[in-house]
C-alpha atoms as a PDB file:
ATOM      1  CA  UNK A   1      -6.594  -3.769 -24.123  1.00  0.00           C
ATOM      2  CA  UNK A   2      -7.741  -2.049 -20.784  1.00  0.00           C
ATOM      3  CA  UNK A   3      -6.237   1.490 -20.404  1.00  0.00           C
ATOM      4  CA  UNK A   4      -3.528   2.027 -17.819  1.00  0.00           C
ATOM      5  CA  UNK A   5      -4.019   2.582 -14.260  1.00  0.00           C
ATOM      6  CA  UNK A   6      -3.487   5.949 -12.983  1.00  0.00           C
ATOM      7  CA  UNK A   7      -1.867   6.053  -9.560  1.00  0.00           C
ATOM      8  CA  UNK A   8      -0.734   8.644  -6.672  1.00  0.00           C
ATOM      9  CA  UNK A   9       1.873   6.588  -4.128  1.00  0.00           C
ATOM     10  CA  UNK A  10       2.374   7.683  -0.493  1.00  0.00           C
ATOM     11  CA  UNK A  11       5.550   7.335   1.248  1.00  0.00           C
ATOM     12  CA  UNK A  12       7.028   8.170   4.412  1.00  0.00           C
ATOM     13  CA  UNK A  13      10.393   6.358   3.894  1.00  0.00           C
ATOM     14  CA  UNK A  14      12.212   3.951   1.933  1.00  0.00           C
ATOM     15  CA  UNK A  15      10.218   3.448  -1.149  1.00  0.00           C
ATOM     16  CA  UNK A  16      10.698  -0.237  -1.447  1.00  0.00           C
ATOM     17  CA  UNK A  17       6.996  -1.162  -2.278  1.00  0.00           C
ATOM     18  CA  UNK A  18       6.988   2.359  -4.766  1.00  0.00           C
ATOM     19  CA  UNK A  19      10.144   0.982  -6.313  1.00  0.00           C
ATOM     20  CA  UNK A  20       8.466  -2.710  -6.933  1.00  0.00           C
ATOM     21  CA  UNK A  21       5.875  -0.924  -8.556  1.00  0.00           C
ATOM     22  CA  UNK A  22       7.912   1.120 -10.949  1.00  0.00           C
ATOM     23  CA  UNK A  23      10.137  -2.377 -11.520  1.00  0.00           C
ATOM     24  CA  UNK A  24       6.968  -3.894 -12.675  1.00  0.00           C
ATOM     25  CA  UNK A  25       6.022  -1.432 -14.612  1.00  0.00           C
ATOM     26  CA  UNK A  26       9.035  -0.830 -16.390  1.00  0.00           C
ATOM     27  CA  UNK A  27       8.814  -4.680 -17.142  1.00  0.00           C
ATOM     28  CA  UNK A  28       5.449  -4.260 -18.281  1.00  0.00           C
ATOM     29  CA  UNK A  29       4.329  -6.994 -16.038  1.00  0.00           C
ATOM     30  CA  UNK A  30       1.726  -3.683 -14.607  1.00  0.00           C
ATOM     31  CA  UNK A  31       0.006  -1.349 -16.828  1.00  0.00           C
ATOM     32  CA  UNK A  32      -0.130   1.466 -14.734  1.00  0.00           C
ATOM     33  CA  UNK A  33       0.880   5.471 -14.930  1.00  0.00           C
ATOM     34  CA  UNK A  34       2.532   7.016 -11.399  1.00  0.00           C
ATOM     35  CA  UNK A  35       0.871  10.689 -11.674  1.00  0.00           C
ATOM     36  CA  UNK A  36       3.139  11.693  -8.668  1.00  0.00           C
ATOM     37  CA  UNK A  37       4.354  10.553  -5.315  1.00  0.00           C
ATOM     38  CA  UNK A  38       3.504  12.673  -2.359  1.00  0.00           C
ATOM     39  CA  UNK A  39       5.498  12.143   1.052  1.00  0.00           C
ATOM     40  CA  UNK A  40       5.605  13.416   4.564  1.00  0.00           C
ATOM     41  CA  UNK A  41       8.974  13.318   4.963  1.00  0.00           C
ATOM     42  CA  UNK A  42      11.752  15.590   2.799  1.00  0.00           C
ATOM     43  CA  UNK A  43      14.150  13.265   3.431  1.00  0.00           C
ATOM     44  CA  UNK A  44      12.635  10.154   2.019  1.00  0.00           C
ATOM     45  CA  UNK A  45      15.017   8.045   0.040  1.00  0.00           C
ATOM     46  CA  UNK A  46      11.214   7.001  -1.831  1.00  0.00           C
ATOM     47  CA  UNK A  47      11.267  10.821  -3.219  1.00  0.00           C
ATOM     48  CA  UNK A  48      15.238  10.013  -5.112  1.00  0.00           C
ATOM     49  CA  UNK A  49      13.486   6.268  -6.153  1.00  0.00           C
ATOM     50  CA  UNK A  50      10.444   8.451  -7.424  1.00  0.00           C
ATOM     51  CA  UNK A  51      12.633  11.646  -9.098  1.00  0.00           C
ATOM     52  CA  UNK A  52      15.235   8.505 -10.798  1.00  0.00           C
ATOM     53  CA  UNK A  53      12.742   7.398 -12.728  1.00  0.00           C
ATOM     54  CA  UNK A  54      10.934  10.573 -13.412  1.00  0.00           C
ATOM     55  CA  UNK A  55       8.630  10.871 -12.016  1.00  0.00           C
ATOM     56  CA  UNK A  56       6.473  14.269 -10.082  1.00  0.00           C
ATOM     57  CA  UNK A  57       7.128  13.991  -6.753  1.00  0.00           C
ATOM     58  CA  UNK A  58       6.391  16.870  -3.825  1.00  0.00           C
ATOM     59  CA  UNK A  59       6.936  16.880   0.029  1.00  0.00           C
ATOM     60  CA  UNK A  60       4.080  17.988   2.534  1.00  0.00           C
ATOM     61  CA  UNK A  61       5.603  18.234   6.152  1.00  0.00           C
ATOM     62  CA  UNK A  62       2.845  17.136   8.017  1.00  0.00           C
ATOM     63  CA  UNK A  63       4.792  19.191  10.990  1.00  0.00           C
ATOM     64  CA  UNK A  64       3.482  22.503   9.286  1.00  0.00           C
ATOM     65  CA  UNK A  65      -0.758  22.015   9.770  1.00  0.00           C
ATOM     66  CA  UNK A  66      -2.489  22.314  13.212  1.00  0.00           C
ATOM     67  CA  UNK A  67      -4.353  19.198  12.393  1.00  0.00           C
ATOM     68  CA  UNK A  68      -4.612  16.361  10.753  1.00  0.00           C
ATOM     69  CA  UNK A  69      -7.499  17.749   8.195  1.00  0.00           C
ATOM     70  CA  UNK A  70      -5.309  20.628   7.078  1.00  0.00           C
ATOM     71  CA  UNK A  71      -2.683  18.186   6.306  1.00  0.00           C
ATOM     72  CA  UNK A  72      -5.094  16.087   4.211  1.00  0.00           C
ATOM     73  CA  UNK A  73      -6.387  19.479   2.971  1.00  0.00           C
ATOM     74  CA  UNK A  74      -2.921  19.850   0.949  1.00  0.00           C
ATOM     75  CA  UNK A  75      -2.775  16.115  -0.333  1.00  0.00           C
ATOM     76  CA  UNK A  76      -6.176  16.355  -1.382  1.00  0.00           C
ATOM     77  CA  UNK A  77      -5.037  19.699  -3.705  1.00  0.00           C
ATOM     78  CA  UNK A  78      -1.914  17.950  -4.991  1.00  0.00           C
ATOM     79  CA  UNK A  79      -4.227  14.934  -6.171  1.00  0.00           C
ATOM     80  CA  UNK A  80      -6.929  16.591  -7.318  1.00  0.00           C
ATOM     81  CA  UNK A  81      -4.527  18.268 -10.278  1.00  0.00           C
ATOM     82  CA  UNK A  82      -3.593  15.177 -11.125  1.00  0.00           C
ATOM     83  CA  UNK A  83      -6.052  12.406 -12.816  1.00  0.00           C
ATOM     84  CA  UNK A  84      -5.832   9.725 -10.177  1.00  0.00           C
ATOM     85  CA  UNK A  85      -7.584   6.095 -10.133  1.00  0.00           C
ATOM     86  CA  UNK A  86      -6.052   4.750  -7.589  1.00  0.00           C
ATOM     87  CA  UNK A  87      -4.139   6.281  -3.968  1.00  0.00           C
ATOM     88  CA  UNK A  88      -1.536   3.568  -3.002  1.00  0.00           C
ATOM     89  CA  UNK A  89      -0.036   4.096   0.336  1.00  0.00           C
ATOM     90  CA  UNK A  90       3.325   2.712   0.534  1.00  0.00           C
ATOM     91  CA  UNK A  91       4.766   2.775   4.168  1.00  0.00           C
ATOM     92  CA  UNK A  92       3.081   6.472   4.665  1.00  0.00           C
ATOM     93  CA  UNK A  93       3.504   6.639   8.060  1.00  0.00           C
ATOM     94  CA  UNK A  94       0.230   8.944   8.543  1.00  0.00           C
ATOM     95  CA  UNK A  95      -2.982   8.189   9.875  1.00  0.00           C
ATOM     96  CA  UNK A  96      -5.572   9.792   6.955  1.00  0.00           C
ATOM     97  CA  UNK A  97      -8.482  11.675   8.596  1.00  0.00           C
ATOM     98  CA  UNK A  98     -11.965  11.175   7.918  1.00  0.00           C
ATOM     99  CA  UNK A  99     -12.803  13.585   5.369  1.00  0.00           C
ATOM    100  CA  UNK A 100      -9.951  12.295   3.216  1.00  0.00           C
ATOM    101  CA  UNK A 101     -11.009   8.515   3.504  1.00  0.00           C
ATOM    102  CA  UNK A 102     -14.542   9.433   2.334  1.00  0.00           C
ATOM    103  CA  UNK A 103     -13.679  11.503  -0.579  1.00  0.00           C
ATOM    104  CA  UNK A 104     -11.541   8.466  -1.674  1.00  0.00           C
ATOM    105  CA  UNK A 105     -13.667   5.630  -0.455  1.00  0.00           C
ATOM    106  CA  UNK A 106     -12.850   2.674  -2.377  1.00  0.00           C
ATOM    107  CA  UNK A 107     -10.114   4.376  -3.800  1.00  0.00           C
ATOM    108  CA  UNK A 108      -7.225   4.077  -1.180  1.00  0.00           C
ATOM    109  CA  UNK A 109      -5.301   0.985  -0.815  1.00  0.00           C
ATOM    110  CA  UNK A 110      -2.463   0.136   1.696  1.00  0.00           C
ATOM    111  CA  UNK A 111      -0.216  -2.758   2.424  1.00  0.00           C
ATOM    112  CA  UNK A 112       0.767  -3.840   6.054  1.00  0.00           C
ATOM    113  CA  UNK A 113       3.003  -6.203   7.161  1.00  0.00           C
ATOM    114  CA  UNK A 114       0.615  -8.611   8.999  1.00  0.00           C
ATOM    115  CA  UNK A 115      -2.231 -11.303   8.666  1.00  0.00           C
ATOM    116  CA  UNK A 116      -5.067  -8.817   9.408  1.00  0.00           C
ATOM    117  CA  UNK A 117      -6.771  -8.704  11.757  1.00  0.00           C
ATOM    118  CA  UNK A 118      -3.693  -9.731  13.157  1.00  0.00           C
ATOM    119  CA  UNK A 119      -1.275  -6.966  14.425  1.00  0.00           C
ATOM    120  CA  UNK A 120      -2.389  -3.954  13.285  1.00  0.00           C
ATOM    121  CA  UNK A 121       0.020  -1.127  13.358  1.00  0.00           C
ATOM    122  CA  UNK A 122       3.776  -1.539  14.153  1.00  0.00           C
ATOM    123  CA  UNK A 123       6.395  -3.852  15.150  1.00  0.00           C
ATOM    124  CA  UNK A 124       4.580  -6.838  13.809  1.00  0.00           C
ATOM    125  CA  UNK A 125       7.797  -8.885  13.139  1.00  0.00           C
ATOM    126  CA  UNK A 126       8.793  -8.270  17.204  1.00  0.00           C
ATOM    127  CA  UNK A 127       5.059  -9.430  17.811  1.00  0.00           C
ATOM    128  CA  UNK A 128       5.138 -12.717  15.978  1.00  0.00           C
ATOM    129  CA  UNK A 129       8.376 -13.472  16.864  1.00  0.00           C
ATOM    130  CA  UNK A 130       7.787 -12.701  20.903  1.00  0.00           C
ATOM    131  CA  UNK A 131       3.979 -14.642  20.325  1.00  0.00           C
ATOM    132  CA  UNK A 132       5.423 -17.925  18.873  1.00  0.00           C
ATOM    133  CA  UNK A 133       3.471 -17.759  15.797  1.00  0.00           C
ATOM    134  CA  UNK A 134       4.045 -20.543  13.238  1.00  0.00           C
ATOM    135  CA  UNK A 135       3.445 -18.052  10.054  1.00  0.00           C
ATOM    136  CA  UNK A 136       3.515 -14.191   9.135  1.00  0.00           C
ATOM    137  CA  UNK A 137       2.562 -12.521   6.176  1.00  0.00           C
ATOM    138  CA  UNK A 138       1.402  -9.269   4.424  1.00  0.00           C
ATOM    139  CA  UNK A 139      -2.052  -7.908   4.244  1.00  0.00           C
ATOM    140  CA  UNK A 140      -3.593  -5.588   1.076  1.00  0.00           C
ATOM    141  CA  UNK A 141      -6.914  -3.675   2.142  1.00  0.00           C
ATOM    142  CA  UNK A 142      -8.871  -1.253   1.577  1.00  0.00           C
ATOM    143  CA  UNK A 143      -8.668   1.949   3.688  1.00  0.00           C
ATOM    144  CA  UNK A 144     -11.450   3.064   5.946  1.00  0.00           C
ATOM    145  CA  UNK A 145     -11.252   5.066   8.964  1.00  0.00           C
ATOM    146  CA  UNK A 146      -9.253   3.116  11.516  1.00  0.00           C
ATOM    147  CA  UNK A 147      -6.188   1.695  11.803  1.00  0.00           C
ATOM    148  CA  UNK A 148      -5.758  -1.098   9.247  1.00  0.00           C
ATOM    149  CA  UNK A 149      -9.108  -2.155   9.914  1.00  0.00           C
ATOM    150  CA  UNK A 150     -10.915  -2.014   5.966  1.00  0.00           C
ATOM    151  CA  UNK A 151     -11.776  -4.633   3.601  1.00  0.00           C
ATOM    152  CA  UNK A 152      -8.977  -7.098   3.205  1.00  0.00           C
ATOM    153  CA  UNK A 153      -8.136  -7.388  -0.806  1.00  0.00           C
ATOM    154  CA  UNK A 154      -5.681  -9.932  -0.350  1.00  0.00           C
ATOM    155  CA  UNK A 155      -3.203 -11.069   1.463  1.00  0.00           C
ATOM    156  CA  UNK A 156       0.213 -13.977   1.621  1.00  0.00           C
ATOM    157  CA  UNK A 157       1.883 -15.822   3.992  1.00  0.00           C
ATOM    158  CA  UNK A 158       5.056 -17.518   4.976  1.00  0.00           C
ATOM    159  CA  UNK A 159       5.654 -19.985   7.746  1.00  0.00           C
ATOM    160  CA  UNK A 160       7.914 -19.295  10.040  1.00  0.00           C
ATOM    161  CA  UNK A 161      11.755 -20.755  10.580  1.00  0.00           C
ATOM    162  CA  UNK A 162      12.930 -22.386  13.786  1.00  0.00           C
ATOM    163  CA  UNK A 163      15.493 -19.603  15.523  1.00  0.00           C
ATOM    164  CA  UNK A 164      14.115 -16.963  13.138  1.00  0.00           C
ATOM    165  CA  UNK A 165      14.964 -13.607  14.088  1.00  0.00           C
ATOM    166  CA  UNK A 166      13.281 -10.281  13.296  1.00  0.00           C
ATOM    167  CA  UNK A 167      15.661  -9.227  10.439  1.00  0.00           C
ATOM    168  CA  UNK A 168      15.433 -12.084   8.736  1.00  0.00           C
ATOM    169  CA  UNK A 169      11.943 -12.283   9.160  1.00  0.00           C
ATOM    170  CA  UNK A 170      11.424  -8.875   7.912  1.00  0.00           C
ATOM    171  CA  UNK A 171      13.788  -9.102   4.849  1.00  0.00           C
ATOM    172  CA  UNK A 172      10.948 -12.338   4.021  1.00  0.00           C
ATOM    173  CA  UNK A 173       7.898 -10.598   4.563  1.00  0.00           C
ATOM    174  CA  UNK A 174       9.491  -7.420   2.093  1.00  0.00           C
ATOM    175  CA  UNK A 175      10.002 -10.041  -0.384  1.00  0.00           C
ATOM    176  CA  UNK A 176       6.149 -11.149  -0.175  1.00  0.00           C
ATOM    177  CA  UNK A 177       5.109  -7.747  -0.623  1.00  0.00           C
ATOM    178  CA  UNK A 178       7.068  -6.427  -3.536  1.00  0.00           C
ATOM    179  CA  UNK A 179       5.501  -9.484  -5.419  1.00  0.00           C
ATOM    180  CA  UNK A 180       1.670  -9.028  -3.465  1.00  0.00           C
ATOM    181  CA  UNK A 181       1.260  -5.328  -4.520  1.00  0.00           C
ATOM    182  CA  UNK A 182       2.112  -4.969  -8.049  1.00  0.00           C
ATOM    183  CA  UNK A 183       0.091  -7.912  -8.407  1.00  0.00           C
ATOM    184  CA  UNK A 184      -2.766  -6.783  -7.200  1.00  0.00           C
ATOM    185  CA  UNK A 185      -2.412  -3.423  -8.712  1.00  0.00           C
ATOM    186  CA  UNK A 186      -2.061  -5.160 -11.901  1.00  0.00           C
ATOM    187  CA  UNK A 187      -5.531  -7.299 -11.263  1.00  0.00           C
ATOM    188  CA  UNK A 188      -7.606  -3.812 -10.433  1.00  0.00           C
ATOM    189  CA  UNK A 189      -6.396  -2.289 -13.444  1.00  0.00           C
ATOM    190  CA  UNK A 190      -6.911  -5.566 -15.528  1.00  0.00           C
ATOM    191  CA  UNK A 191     -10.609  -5.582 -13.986  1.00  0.00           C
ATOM    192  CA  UNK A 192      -9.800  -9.196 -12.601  1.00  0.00           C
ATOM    193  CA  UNK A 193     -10.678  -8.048  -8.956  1.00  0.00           C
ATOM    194  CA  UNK A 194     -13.639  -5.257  -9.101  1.00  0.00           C
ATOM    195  CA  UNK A 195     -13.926  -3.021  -5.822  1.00  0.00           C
ATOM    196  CA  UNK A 196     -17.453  -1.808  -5.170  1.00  0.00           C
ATOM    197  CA  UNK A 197     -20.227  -2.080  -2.517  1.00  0.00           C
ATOM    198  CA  UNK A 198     -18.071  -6.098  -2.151  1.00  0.00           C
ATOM    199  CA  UNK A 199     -14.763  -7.173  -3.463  1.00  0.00           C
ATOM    200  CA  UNK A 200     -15.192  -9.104  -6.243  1.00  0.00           C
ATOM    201  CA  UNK A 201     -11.690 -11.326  -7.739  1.00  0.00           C
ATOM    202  CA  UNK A 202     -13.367 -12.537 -11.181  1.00  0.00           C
ATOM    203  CA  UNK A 203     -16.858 -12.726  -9.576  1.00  0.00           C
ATOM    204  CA  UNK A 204     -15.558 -14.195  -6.576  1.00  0.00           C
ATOM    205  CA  UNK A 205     -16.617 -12.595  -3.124  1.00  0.00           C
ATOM    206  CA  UNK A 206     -13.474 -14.088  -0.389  1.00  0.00           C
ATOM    207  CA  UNK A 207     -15.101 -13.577   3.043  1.00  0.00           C
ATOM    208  CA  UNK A 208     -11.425 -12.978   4.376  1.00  0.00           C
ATOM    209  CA  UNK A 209      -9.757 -11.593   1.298  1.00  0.00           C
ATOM    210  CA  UNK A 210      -7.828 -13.579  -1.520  1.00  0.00           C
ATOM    211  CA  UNK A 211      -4.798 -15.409  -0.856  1.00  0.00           C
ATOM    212  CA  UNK A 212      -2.058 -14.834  -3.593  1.00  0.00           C
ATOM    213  CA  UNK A 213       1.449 -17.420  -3.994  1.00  0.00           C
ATOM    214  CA  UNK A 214       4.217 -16.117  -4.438  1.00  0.00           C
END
């Protein structure tokens, strides 16, 4: 039986896609260990998800660094005491400088709420809606230095309804990824999808990344 996965999450907000993972593992559908969950933000609701189910969290205001790399500088320290696999950025609302991305390279994932290339950064509901679009989904990649711009992992979609509006489009597309990112957590740790110089799902190289059904 493969050993767990050992993860750090970063949050800016919410938690929803931290508190999907800790649902799945608490149902053991995800074999995986949260070493601690690092935010931005003190007043993250993610931190209360995070500190209910007890796990280490801490708070870095990134208001408190004259740059970016300083800011890093302080994750970097928090992760490096802890025995981390995997860095899972859940709705951290921080661009990660250089320096960090290379220390970590393949070792940073995030989830955004697009088909990438498609809409990178925000208000990608507003922009499918406004854009006509007959489908939306949610992306998993790998981080790089840009803005949502490194290897795709995976990725779902939904088509869109006639007269949707942007709530109910965005309650959908949460829905897609509190099933898309436990899953694929769950496949790295099972060895099912290998990152290295290529992603690799079961010896399977997808150009455009993997689609998964909900």
């Amino acid at each position: 039986m493969a050993n767990k996965i050992s993860l750090a999450v970063l949050i800016s907000g919410n938690g929803s896609n931290l508190q999907a993972i800790i649902d799945n593992i608490k149902n053991q559908k995800l074999k995986a260990d949260i070493k601690i969950v690092i935010s931005n933000n003190i007043d993250a609701p993610g931190l209360e998800k995070a500190k209910a189910s007890n796990i280490k969290t801490t708070c870095i205001n990134h208001k408190n660094f004259k740059s970016r790399e300083l800011f890093d500088d302080e994750i970097i320290k928090e992760i490096e005491d802890q025995d981390v696999d995997l860095i899972v950025l859940a709705g951290f609302m921080r661009v990660l400088s250089s320096k960090f991305v290379n220390k970590y390279k393949r070792k940073i994932i995030n989830i955004h709420p697009s088909l990438l290339p498609k809409y990178p950064g925000l208000n990608t509901h507003e922009k499918v809606i406004e854009n006509n679009d007959i489908e939306h989904g949610v992306t998993v990649h790998l981080v790089e230095e840009g803005l949502d711009s490194g290897p795709i992992i995976g990725f779902a979609k939904l088509k869109i309804h006639e007269n949707e509006d942007e709530e109910s489009l965005k309650k959908r597309i949460h829905k897609l990824e509190h099933f898309i990112y436990p899953k694929i957590i769950s496949e790295i740790q099972e060895k099912k999808i290998k990152i290295e110089n290529k992603i690799y799902h079961e010896g399977n190289i997808y150009k455009h990344g993997k689609e998964f059904f909900i």
